[in-house]
Protein backbone atom coordinates (compact mmCIF):
# COMPACT_ATOMS: atom_id res chain seq x y z
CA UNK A 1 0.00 0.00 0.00
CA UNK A 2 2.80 2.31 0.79
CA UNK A 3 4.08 2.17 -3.02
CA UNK A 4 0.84 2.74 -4.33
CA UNK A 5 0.00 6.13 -1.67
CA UNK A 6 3.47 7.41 -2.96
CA UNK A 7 3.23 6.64 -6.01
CA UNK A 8 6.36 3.98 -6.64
CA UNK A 9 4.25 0.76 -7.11
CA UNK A 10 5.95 -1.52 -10.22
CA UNK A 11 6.61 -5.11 -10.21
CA UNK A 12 10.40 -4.22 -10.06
CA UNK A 13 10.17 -1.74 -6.98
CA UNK A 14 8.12 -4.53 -5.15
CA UNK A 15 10.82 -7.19 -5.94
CA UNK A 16 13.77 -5.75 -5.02
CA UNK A 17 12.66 -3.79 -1.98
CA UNK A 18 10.44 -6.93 -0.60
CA UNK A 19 13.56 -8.66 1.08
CA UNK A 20 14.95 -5.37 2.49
CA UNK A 21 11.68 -4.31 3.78
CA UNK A 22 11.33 -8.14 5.28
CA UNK A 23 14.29 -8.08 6.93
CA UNK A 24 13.83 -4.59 8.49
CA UNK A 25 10.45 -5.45 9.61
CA UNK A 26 11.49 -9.19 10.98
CA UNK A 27 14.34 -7.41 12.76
CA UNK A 28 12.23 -4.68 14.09
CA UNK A 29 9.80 -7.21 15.05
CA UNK A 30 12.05 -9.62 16.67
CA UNK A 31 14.61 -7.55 19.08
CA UNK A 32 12.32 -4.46 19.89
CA UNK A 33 8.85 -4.57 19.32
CA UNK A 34 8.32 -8.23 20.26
CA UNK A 35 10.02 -8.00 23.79
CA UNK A 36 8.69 -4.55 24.43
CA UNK A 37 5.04 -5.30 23.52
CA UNK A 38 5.34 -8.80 25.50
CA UNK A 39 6.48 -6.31 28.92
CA UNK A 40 3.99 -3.44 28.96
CA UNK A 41 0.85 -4.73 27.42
CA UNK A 42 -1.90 -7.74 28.57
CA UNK A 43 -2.00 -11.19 26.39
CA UNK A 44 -5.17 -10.10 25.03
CA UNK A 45 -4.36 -6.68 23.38
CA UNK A 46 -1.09 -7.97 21.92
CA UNK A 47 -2.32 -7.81 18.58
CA UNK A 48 -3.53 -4.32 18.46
CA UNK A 49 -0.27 -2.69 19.94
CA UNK A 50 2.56 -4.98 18.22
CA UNK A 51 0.18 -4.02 14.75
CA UNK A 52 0.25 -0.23 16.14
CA UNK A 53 4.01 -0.22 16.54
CA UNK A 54 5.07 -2.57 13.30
CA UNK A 55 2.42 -0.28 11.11
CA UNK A 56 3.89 3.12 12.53
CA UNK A 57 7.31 2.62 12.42
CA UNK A 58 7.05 0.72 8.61
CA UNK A 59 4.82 3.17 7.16
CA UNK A 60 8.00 6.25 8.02
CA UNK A 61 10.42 3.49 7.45
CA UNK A 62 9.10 1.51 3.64
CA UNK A 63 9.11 4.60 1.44
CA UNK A 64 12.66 5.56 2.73
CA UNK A 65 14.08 2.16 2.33
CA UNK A 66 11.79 1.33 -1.22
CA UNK A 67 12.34 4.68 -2.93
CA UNK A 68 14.19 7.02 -0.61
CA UNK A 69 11.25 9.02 -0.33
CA UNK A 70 10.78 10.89 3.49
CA UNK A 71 7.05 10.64 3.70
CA UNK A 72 5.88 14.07 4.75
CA UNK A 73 3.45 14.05 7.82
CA UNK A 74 0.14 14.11 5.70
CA UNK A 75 1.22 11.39 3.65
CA UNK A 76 2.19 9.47 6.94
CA UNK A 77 -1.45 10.33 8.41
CA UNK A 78 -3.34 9.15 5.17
CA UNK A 79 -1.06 5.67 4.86
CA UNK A 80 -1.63 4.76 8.73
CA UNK A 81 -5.12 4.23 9.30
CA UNK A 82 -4.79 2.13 5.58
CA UNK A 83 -1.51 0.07 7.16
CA UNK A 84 -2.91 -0.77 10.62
CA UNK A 85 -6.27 -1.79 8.92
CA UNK A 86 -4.56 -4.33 6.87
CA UNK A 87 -1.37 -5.42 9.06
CA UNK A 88 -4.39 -5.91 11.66
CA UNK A 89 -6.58 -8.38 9.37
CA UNK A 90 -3.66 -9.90 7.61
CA UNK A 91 -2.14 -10.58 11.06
CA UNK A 92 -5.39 -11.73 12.69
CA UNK A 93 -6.86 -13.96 9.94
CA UNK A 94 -3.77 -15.39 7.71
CA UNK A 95 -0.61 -14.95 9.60
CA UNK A 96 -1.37 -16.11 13.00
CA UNK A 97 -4.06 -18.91 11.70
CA UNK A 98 -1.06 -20.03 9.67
CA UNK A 99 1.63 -20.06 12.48
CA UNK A 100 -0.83 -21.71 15.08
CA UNK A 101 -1.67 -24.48 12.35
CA UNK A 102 2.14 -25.00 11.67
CA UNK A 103 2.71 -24.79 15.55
CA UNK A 104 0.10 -27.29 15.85
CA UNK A 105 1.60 -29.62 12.91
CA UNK A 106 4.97 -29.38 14.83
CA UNK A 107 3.74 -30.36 17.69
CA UNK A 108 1.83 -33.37 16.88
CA UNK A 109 4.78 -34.39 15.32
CA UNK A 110 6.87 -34.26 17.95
CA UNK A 111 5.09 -35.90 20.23
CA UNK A 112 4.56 -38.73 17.83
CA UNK A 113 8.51 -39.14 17.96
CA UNK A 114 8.60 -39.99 21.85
C-alpha cells in the first residue's frame, strides 16, 4: 500500500525492496517490538499494539528504504489508518491462523517421535 499512496508501485520496486523491507520489519519485530510489547501490554491486546508499533514505524520506514522518499506528515497520516487496517486483518486472519496451524503440525509431530 505504501508504493501505491506514494506513487512507486511496479513489479520491479516490489521485488527488489520486498527482502529489504522483510528483513527490516522481521528485525524490528524480533529484538524491539516483540520484547517490548510482551512487557507493557496484557495477552489479550497484543495484537492491536505490536500491529500499532510494526504499522507506525514501517509506514516512516518503507518509502525511505523502497524509494528514498521521506514521507511528509500528511502522507504518513493518510497511509496509517490504511496500514494498521490491513497489518491488523492480515495478522489476525492469515498470519497467526497459519503459524498456530504449523505450531500445531509441529507439535503433533513431535510428540509422535517420543
Amino acid at each position: 500500500i505504501n508504493m501505491w499512496i506514494y506513487g512507486a508501485w511496479s513489479w520491479e520496486n516490489v521485488l527488489m525492496t520486498f527482502p529489504i523491507i522483510y528483513c527490516t520489519a522481521f528485525i524490528l519485530d524480533f529484538f524491539f517490538v516483540g520484547p517490548f510489547v510482551t512487557r507493557v501490554c496484557a495477552p489479550r491486546y497484543m495484537i492491536f499494539l505490536r500491529v500499532g508499533l510494526m504499522a507506525g514505524i514501517l509506514t516512516f520506514l518503507a518509502p525511505i528504504l523502497e524509494s528514498g522518499y521521506v514521507p511528509t506528515v500528511m502522507r504518513y497520516v493518510t497511509a496509517l489508518p490504511r496500514n494498521y487496517i490491513i497489518a491488523l486483518i492480515t495478522q489476525a486472519f492469515i498470519a497467526m491462523p497459519f503459524g498456530m496451524y504449523v505450531l500445531g503440525m509441529y507439535r503433533v509431530r513431535m510428540s509422535n517421535k517420543r
